[in-house]
Every structure is written in structure tokens, then in C-alpha cells.
Protein backbone atom coordinates (compact mmCIF):
# COMPACT_ATOMS: atom_id res chain seq x y z
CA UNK A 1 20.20 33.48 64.90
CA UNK A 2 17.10 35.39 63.80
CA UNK A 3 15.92 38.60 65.71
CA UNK A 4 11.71 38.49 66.28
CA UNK A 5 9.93 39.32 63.25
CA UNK A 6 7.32 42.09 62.94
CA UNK A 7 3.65 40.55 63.41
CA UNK A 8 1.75 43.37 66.17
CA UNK A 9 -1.70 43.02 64.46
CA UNK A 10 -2.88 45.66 66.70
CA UNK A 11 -1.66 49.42 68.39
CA UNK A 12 -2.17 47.58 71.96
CA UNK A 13 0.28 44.44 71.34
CA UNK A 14 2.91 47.15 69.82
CA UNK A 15 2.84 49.39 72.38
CA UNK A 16 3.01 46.09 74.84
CA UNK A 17 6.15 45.51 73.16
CA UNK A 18 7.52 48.91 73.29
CA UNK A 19 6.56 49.00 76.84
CA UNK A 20 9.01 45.20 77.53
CA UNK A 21 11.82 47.09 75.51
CA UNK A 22 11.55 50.14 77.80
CA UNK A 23 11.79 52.55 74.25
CA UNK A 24 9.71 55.48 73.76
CA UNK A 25 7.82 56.30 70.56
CA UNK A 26 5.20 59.00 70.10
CA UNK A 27 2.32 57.30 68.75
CA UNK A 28 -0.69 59.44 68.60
CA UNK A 29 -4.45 58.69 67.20
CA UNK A 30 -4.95 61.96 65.92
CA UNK A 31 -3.83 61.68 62.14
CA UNK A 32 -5.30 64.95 61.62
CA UNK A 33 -1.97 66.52 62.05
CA UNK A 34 -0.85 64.67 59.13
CA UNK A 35 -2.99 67.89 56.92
CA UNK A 36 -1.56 70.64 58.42
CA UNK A 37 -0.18 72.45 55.87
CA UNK A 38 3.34 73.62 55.99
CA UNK A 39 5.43 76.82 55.54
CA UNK A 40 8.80 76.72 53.62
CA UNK A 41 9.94 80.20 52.83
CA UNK A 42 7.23 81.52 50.51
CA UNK A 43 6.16 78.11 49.56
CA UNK A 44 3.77 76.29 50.80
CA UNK A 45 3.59 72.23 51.17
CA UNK A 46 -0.23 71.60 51.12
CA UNK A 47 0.52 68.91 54.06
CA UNK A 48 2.77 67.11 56.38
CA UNK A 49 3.79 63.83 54.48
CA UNK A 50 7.21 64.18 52.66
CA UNK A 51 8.50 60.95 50.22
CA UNK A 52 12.19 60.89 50.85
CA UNK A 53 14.52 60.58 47.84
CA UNK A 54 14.76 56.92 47.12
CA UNK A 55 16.50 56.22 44.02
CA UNK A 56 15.58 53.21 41.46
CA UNK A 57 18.84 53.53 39.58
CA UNK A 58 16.85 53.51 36.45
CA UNK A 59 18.25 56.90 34.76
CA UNK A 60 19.69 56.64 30.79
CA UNK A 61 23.39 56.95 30.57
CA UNK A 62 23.51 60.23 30.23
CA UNK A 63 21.59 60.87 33.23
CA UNK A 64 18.15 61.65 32.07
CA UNK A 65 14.95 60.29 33.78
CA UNK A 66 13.86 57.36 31.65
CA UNK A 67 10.76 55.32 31.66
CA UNK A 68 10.76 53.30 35.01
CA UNK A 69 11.79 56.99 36.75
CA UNK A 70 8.88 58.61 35.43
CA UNK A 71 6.41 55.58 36.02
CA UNK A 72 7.88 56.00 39.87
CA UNK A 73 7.57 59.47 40.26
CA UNK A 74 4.19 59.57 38.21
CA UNK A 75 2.73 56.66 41.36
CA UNK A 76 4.85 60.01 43.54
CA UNK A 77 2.73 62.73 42.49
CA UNK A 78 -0.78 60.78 42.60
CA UNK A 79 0.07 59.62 46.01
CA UNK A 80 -1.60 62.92 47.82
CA UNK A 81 2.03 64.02 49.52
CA UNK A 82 2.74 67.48 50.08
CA UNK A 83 6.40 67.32 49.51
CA UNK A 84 8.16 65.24 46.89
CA UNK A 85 12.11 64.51 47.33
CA UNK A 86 13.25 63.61 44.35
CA UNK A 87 16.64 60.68 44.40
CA UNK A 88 19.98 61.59 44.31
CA UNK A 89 21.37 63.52 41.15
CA UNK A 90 24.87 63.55 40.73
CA UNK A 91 26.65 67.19 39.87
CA UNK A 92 29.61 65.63 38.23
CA UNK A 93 29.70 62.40 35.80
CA UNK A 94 32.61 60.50 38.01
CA UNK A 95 30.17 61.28 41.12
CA UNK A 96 27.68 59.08 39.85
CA UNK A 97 27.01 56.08 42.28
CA UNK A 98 25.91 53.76 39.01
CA UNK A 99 25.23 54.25 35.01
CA UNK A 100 22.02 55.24 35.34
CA UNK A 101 21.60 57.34 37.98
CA UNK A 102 20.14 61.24 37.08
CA UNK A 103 22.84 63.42 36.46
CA UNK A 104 21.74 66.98 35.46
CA UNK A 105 23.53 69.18 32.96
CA UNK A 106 22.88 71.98 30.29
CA UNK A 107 22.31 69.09 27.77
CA UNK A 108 19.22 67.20 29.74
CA UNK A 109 17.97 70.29 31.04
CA UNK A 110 14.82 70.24 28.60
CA UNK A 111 14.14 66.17 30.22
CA UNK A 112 14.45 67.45 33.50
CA UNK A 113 12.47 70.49 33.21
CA UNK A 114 9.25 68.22 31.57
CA UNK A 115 10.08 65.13 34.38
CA UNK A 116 9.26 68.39 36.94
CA UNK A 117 6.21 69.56 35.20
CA UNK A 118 4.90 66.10 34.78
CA UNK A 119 5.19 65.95 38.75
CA UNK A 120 3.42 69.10 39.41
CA UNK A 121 0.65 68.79 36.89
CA UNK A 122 -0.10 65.11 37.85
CA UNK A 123 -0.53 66.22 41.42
CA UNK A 124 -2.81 69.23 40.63
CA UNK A 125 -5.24 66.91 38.78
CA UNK A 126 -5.24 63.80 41.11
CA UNK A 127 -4.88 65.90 43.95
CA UNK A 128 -6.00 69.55 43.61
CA UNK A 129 -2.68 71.36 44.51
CA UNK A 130 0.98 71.83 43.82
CA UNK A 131 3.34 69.91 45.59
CA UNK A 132 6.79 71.09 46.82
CA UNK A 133 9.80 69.15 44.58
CA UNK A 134 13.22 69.26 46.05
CA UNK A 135 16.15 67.87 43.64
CA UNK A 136 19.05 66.11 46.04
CA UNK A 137 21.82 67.00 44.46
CA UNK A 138 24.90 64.60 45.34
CA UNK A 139 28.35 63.30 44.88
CA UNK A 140 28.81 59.91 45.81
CA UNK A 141 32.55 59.41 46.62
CA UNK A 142 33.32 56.78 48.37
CA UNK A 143 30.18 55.02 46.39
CA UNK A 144 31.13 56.42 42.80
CA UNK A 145 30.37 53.88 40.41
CA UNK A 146 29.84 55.48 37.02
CA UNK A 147 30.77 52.47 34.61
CA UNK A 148 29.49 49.93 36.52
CA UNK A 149 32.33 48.88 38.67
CA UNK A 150 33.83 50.63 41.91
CA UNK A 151 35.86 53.84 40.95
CA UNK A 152 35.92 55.32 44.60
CA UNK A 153 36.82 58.39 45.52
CA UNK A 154 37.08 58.99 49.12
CA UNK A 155 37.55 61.53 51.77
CA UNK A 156 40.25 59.29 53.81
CA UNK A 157 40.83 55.67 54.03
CA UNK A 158 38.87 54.26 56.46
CA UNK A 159 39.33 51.03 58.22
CA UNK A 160 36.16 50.29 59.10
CA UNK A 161 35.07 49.86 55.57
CA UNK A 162 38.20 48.72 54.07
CA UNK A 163 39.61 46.42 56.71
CA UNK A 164 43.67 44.49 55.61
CA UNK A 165 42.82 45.87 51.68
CA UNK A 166 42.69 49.65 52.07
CA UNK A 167 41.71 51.57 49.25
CA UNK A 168 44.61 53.45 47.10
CA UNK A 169 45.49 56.86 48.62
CA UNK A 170 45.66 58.47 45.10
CA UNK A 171 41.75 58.18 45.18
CA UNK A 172 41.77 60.51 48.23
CA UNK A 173 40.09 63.87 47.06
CA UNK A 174 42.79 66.61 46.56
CA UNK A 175 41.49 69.73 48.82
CA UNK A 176 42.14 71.45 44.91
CA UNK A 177 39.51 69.13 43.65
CA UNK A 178 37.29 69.69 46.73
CA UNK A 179 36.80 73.58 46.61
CA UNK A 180 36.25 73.44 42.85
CA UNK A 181 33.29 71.20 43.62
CA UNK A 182 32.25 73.53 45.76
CA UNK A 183 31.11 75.51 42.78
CA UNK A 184 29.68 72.27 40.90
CA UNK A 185 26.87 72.35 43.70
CA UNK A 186 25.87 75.66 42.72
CA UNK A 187 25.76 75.06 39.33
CA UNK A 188 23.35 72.01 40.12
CA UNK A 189 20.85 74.08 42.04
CA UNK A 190 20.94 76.70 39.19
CA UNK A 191 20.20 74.10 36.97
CA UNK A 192 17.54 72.48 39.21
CA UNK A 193 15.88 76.10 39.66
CA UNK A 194 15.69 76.22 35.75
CA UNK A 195 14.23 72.96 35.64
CA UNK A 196 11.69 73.67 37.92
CA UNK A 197 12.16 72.28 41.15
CA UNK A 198 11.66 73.94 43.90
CA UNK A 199 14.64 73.50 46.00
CA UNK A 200 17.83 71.82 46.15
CA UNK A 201 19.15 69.67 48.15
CA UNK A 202 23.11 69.45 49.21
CA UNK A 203 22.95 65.91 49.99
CA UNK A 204 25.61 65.43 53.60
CA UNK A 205 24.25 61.73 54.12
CA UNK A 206 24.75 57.92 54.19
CA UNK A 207 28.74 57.79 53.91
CA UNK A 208 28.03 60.21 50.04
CA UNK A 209 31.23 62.20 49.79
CA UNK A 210 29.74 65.31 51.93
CA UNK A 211 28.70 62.97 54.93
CA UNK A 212 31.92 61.17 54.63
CA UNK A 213 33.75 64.52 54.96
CA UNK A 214 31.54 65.38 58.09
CA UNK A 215 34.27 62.38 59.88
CA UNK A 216 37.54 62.87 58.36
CA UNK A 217 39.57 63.75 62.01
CA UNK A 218 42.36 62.40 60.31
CA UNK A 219 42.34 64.08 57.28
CA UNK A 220 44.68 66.97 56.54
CA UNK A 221 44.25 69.71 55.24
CA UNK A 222 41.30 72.62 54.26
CA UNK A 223 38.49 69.49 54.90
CA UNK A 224 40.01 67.34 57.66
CA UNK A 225 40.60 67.60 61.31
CA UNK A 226 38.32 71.08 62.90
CA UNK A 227 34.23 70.92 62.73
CA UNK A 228 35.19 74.09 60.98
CA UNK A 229 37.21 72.31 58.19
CA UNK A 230 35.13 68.85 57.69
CA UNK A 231 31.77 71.34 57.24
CA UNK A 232 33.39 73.37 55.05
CA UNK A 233 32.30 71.31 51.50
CA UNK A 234 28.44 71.10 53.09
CA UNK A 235 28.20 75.15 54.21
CA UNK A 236 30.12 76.48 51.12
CA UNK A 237 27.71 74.28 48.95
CA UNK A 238 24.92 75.73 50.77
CA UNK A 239 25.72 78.88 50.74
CA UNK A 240 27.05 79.01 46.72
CA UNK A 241 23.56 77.47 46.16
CA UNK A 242 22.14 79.94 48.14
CA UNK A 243 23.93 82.88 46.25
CA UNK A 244 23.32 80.98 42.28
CA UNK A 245 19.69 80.68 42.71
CA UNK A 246 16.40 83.12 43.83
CA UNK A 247 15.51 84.24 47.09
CA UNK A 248 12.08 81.84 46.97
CA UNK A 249 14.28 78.84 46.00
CA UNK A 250 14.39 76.57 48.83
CA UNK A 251 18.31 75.46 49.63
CA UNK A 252 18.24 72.56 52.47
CA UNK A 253 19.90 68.96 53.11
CA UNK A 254 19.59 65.59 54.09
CA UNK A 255 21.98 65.14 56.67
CA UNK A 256 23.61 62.78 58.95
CA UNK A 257 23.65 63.44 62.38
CA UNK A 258 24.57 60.36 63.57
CA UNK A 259 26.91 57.40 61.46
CA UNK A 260 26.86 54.37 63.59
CA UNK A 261 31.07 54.30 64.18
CA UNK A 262 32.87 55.16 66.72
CA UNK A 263 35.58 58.22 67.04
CA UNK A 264 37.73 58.99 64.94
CA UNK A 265 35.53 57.26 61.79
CA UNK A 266 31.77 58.28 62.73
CA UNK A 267 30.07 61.68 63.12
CA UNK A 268 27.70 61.95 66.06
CA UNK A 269 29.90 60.36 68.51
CA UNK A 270 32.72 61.02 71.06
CA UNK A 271 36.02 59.83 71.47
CA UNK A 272 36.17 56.85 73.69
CA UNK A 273 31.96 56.39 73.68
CA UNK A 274 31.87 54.14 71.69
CA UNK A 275 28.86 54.22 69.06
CA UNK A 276 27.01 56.35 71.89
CA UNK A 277 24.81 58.62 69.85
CA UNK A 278 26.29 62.41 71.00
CA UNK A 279 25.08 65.21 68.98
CA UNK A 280 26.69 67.98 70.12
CA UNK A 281 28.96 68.75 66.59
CA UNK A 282 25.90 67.81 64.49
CA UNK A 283 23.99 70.93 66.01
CA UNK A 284 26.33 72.95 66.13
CA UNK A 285 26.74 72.43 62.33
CA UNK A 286 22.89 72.61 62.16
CA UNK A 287 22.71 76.06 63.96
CA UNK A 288 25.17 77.43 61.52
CA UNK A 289 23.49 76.08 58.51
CA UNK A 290 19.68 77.36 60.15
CA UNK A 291 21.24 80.57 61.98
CA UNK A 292 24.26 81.88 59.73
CA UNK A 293 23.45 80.80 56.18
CA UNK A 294 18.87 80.71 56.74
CA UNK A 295 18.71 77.21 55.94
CA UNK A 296 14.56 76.46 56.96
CA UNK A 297 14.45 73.27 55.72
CA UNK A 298 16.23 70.32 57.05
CA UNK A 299 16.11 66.40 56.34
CA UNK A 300 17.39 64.22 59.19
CA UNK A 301 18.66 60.57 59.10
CA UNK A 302 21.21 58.32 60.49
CA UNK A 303 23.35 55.38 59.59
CA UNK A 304 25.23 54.09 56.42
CA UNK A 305 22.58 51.61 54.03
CA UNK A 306 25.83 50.17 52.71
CA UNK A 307 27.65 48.94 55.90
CA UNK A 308 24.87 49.41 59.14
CA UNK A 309 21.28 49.29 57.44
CA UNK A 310 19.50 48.53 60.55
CA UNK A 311 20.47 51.82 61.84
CA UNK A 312 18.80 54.04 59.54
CA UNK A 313 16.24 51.50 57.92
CA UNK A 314 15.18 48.95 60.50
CA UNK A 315 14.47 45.53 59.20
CA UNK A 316 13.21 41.93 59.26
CA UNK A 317 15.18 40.13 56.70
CA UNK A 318 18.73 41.63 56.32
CA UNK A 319 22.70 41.11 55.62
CA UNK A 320 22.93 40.29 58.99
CA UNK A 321 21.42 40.28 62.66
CA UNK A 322 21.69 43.34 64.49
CA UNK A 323 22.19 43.23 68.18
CA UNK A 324 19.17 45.12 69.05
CA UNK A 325 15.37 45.33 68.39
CA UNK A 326 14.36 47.11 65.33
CA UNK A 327 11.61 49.13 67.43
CA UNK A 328 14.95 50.34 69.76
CA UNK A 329 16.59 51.16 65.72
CA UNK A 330 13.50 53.43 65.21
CA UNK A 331 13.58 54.97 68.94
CA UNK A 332 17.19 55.75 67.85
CA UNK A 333 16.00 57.64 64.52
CA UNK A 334 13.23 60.05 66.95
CA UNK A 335 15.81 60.79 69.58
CA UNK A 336 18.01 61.70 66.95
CA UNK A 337 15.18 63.84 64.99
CA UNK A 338 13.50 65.04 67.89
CA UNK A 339 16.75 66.57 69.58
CA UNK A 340 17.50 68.35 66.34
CA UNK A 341 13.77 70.01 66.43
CA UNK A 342 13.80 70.56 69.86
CA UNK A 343 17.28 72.75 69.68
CA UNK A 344 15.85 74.63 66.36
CA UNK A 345 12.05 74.92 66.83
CA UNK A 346 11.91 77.46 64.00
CA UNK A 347 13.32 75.10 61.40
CA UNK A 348 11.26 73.05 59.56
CA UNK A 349 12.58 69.40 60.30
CA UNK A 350 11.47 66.05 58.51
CA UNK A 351 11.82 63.09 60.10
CA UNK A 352 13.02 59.52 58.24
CA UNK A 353 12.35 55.77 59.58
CA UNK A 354 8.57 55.54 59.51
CA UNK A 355 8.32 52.74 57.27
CA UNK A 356 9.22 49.40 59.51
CA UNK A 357 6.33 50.63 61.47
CA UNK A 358 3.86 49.40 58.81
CA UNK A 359 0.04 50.13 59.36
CA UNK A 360 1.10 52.13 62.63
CA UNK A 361 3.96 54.03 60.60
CA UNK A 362 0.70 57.06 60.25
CA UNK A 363 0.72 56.77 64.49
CA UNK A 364 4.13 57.34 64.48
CA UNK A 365 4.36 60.27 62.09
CA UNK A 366 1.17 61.75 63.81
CA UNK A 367 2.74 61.84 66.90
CA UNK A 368 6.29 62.85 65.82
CA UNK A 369 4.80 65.80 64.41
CA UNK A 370 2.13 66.70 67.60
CA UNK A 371 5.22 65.81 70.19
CA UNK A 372 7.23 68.45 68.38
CA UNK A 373 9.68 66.10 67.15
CA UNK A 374 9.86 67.24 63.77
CA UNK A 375 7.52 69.07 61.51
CA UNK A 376 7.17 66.67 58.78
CA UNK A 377 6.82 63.10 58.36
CA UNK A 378 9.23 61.49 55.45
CA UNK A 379 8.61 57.79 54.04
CA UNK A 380 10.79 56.00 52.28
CA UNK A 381 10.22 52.89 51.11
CA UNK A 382 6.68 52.72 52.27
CA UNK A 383 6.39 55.23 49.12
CA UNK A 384 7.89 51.98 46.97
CA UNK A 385 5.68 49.55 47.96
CA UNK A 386 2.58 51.41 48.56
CA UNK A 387 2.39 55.23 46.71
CA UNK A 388 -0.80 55.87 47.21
CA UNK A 389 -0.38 55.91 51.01
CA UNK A 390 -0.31 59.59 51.69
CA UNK A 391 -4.05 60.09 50.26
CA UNK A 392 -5.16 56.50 52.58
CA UNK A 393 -3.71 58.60 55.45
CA UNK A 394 -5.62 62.19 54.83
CA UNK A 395 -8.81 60.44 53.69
CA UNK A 396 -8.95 57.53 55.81
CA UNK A 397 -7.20 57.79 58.91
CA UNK A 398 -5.29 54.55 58.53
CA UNK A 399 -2.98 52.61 55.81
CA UNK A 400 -3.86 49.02 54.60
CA UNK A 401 -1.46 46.46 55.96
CA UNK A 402 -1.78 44.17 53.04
CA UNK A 403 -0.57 46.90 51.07
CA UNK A 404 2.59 48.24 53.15
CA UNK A 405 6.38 47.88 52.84
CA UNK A 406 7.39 44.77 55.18
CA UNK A 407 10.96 45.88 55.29
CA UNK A 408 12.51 42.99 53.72
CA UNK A 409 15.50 44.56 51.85
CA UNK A 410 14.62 43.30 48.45
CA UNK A 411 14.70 46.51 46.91
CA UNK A 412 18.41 47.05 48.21
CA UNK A 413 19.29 43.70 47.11
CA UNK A 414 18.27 44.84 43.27
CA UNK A 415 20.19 48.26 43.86
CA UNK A 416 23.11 46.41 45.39
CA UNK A 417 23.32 44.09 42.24
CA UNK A 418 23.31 46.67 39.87
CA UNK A 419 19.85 46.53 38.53
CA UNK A 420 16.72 49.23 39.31
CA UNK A 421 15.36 49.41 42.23
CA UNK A 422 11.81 48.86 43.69
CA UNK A 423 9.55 46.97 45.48
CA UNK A 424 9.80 43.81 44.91
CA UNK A 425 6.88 41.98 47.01
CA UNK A 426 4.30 45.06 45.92
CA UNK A 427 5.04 46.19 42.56
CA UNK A 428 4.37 43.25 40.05
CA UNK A 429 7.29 45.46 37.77
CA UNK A 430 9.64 44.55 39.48
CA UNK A 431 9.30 40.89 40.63
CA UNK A 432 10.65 39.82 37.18
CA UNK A 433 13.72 41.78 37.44
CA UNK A 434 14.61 40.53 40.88
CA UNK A 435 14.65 37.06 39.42
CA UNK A 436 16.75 38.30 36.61
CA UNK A 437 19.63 40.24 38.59
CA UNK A 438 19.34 38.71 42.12
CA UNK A 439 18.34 35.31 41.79
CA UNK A 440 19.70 34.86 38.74
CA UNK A 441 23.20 35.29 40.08
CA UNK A 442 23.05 33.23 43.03
């Protein structure tokens, strides 16, 4: 069984289709909105397009960008975005999700500090300002994977993922272990302010060891069971962060609102509904995050890449057939995002899952942005396959369809195997490795 392929050569035949799905999606033709600038604390992001943190796995061992990072986040900074996101760096060495991802520590810092400079500079000549840089500073838990082969360690078993061969309960967290990383998250953002960057990110998303925490009902203890106690990593992280680093450093997260599972294994959902999307604990978390700890920067996604990819990046190709349209997987995303700006119009909100849109992705993020459904637009792996499309959007109004990310899941297949990730069908660097690690293997 194959679900229908993307092919809408125009706005009309998409919105046609959209109309005979009975989904909702705020297309608008004025990409003008795309170059408002926007206000983060006292910084300034000199437009509207954010590149989320996608990471290539492509780090050295001991966690410093090496050459295919800085070729990446060199295509990054030319590509005319106001906001750059940089991947997931771990805090602690047996957080890392593979041997090469970043990993910042007092013995890199110098790397780190030129890999942000680089950034910055690069922009300023191609591009005539300064972008923001947030760092996403992560644990990856359940993920970990820092020799090469799994080495989980997990908030609570969960049957979902581990099924009749559930993992070992000695590589549950200790609460002991869990309030001393606490502290680990503010050394990170001290680390990233000395490097640099311009924020930190705690990341809380796609099943990493803070958004796994956000479902642990059945966990005992200091992190399990209350909103209060499965939060309590995430808001202690922020506010440590908060309290290492200055008062123009920019403390936010990437964060989950919705997983995909039902009760008592997903956040965003209710007992008995199902995988009904119900946000209710998500903003209350978010209101204590913007209204108790000043949080004014907030990155919103859904979904687990791992175990429910069409949730939070909508395909055509994928590990399996979903049950539903891809357009009703992106619908799913703007609810999600636009609920969250709605309830917190002060805080700045960036929205994720513009890429299986294509061409029309710039529609999409125009009118997510002039609908008030968040006040950024973040790209993913359209920022992959096609980095220069921020500067195609400001300049030209449109984005070349021979040139954009058809949402084929290559570039997961090379992180899933182990090697570095990119786009495979765009980027001529990385159509040899594919053959080597993926199809090599078969």
C-alpha cells in the first residue's frame, strides 16, 4: 500500500486538495512577512526564517565540529536566515546519541568559539547582518549511543518502544543522577555563552531524555508521576541556565507538545483519548516556562523521528505507511503551533514542518506568521537540500522546486545507519556516502 505522492504543480491544485481533505492551512501570497525583523530580548533576528537544528552526525570524537559540520553550517550562514539553530550538543559524553556528535567542554571551547565566529562573519559578508545562533544543548537518553552501539539510558521502560524485550531497569536514570544533570545544563549554556552563541537551547524534544521525562506517569519518584515532577529536569535546566549566563543571553527550547502515544506513554494526550492531540499540560508547562522563569523564545514540534516520523516530518517515501495524508500530518503541526501562540501572544514562537510543502513551504510560513500562528518560520530539512532558500524567499518571492527537499527520508536513512547525515538527492557530497553506509549494507 502506498499513500498519494506529492506532485501539486500549482497553489490552486494544492489548495483543491486541502479543500477534499477538509484540513486547514494558512497559505498566504504575501511573502513579505517573511522580512519582518524580529525581537528576542535585546537581540535582534534581522528576519523571520529560522533553520532548525538538524544534525549531520559528522562531529570528531571528542565532540568538536569537523569538516563536513563546518561545510554545513558555512551553506547555513550564506543562506540569508535570520536565526541559525545549531544541532544537538550533548552536555555529558554518555549523552551523546553517536561518536561524532558535538559535545562541548572546557577542552573544545577554542573550536567552538571559531565554528561561532565563522557563522556570524560569513553571514555579515554574504548577507549584510548578524544572525541570531542558538546552541541546543541535549542529552539523548533513551537514544545515547556514544560508542557506536545502543547504551540507553531511559526515563522508564516503555512498552511502546520496547515491546516482549524491555530494556534493563538498571539503565533507568537514578533521580540522584537526574538533579546533578540539572547543573550539567548550566554549565553547557555557560560554555555556549563563552563560545559565542547567542542562546541556548534546553532541548525537551523527540523522545531526548528531557521530552521522555515530560511522559513518565509511571515513574516514581522527584521526575515521575505530577506535571510538577516530570517538568522538573526541563524548568530547573532553564532556570540554572538562566542564572549561569547574562541577562542578554537568550535561554529557550525546542519542545514537544504533542508525542503521538497515547496515556500513560505520550505527552499531549489524555487518558482514554487515544492519540487525540490535548494540550492542556503542554501549556501549562509553557506558561510557566514564558510567565515564571521569562522564557521569550520557544521552538515547537511534535512526534518521535525514531518511532512516528510522519508525525513531525511528513513524508513520501518512509518506514512505513501512515494512516493519514501527509497534508492532515502538517495541519496537525499548525494546530499544534498555532494553539501555543495563540495562548502566549507575547512569546516569540517558531513553527517546524514547512518542508513537505516544497515550493509552497514560503506560502505556508507566510501565512503561519500573518495568521498569528507563530512568529517565526523554522525549516528543517529544506535547509539540507536547498541552503540558499532563505535569500530565494526575501529576494524573490518564491523557492525553485527543482531545488527543494522532496521528503524522501534519505538523510534519516544515513543518520539511522550510523554515517553523516545530509541530503542525499541535492547535495552531490553526500550521494557517495549513501551508497557506502546504506546501500552498501543491504
Amino acid at each position: 500500500m502506498e499513500h498519494e505522492k506529492f506532485h501539486y504543480k500549482t497553489k490552486e491544485e494544492l489548495k483543491a486538495k486541502l479543500e477534499e481533505l477538509k484540513v486547514t492551512l494558512p497559505l498566504s501570497e504575501n511573502l513579505d512577512v517573511l522580512k519582518r525583523p524580529v525581537q528576542i530580548g535585546s537581540k535582534t533576528a534581522a528576519n523571520a526564517i529560522a533553520i532548525q537544528p538538524m544534525e549531520g552526525c559528522d562531529g570528531t570524537a571528542d565532540g568538536r565540529p569537523d569538516a563536513l559540520t563546518l561545510r554545513r553550517y558555512d551553506r547555513f550562514a550564506k543562506s540569508g536566515a535570520g536565526l541559525i539553530w545549531a544541532e544537538a550538543v550533548a552536555v555529558v559524553p554518555e549523552g551523546r546519541a553517536n561518536p561524532r556528535q558535538l559535545w562541548i567542554h572546557e577542552e573544545n571551547l577554542a573550536d567552538f568559539q571559531k565554528f561561532v565566529a565563522d557563522i556570524k562573519e560569513t553571514c555579515i559578508r554574504e548577507n549584510g547582518f548578524e544572525p541570531i545562533v542558538i546552541m541546543q544543548a541535549t542529552h539523548s537518553g533513551r537514544y545515547s549511543k556514544p560508542q557506536g552501539t545502543p547504551a540507553p539510558l531511559i526515563a522508564y521502560n516503555n512498552p511502546i518502544f520496547e515491546g516482549d524485550n524491555p530494556i534493563s531497569s538498571d539503565r533507568i536514570l537514578s533521580d540522584e543522577y537526574l538533579f546533578a544533570l540539572e547543573e550539567k545544563f548550566a554549565e553547557a549554556a555557560k560554555l555556549a555563552e563563552r563560545a559565542g552563541f547567542d542562546g541556548v537551547d534546553i532541548k525537551c524534544c523527540h523522545r531526548y531524555l528531557n521530552s521522555e521525562l515530560l511522559s513518565a506517569y509511571t515513574r516514581e519518584g522527584a521526575f515521575g508521576g505530577s506535571l510538577e515532577n516530570r517538568t522538573r529536569l526541563l524548568r530547573h535546566g532553564v532556570k540554572n541556565a538562566m542564572d549561569a549566563t547574562g541577562k542578554d543571553f537568550i535561554v529557550t527550547s525546542r519542545l514537544n507538545v504533542y508525542d503521538g502515544f497515547p496515556h500513560p506513554y505520550g505527552f499531549g494526550v489524555r487518558p482514554g483519548a487515544g492519540t487525540e492531540v490535548d494540550l492542556t499540560e503542554p501549556l501549562e508547562l509553557i506558561g510557566r516556562l514564558h510567565n515564571e522563569l521569562g522564557m521569550q523564545l520557544l521552538d515547537v514540534t511534535i512526534g518521535n523521528p525514531y518511532f512516528n516520523p510522519h508525525v513531525n516530518r511528513p513524508y513520501d517515501n518512509g518506514p512505513y505507511v501512515p494512516d493519514e495524508h501527509p497534508l492532515e500530518g502538517v495541519a496537525r503541526m499548525y494546530h499544534c503551533v498555532g494553539t501555543v501562540q495563540k495562548a502566549y501572544p507575547d512569546l516569540k514562537v517558531i513553527s517546524s514542518g514547512l518542508s513537505y510543502l516544497r515550493q509552497f513551504s514560503g506560502n505556508l510560513a507566510a501565512g503561519a506568521i500573518e495568521q498569528g500562528y507563530c512568529t517565526m518560520a523554522g525549516f528543517g530539512r529544506e535547509a539540507f537540500a536547498y541552503p540558499q532558500f532563505a535569500n530565494d524567499l526575501l529576494h524573490t518571492g518564491e523557492m525553485d522546486a527543482r531545488k527543494c527537499c522532496i521528503a524522501c527520508g534519505k538523510c534519516t536513512e544515513l543518520m539511522r545507519a550510523g554515517s553523516t547525515a545530509g541530503c542525499v538527492i541535492r547535495d552531490p557530497e553526500y550521494l557517495p556516502i549513501y551508497q557506502r553506509d546504506v546501500q552498501g549494507k543491504k
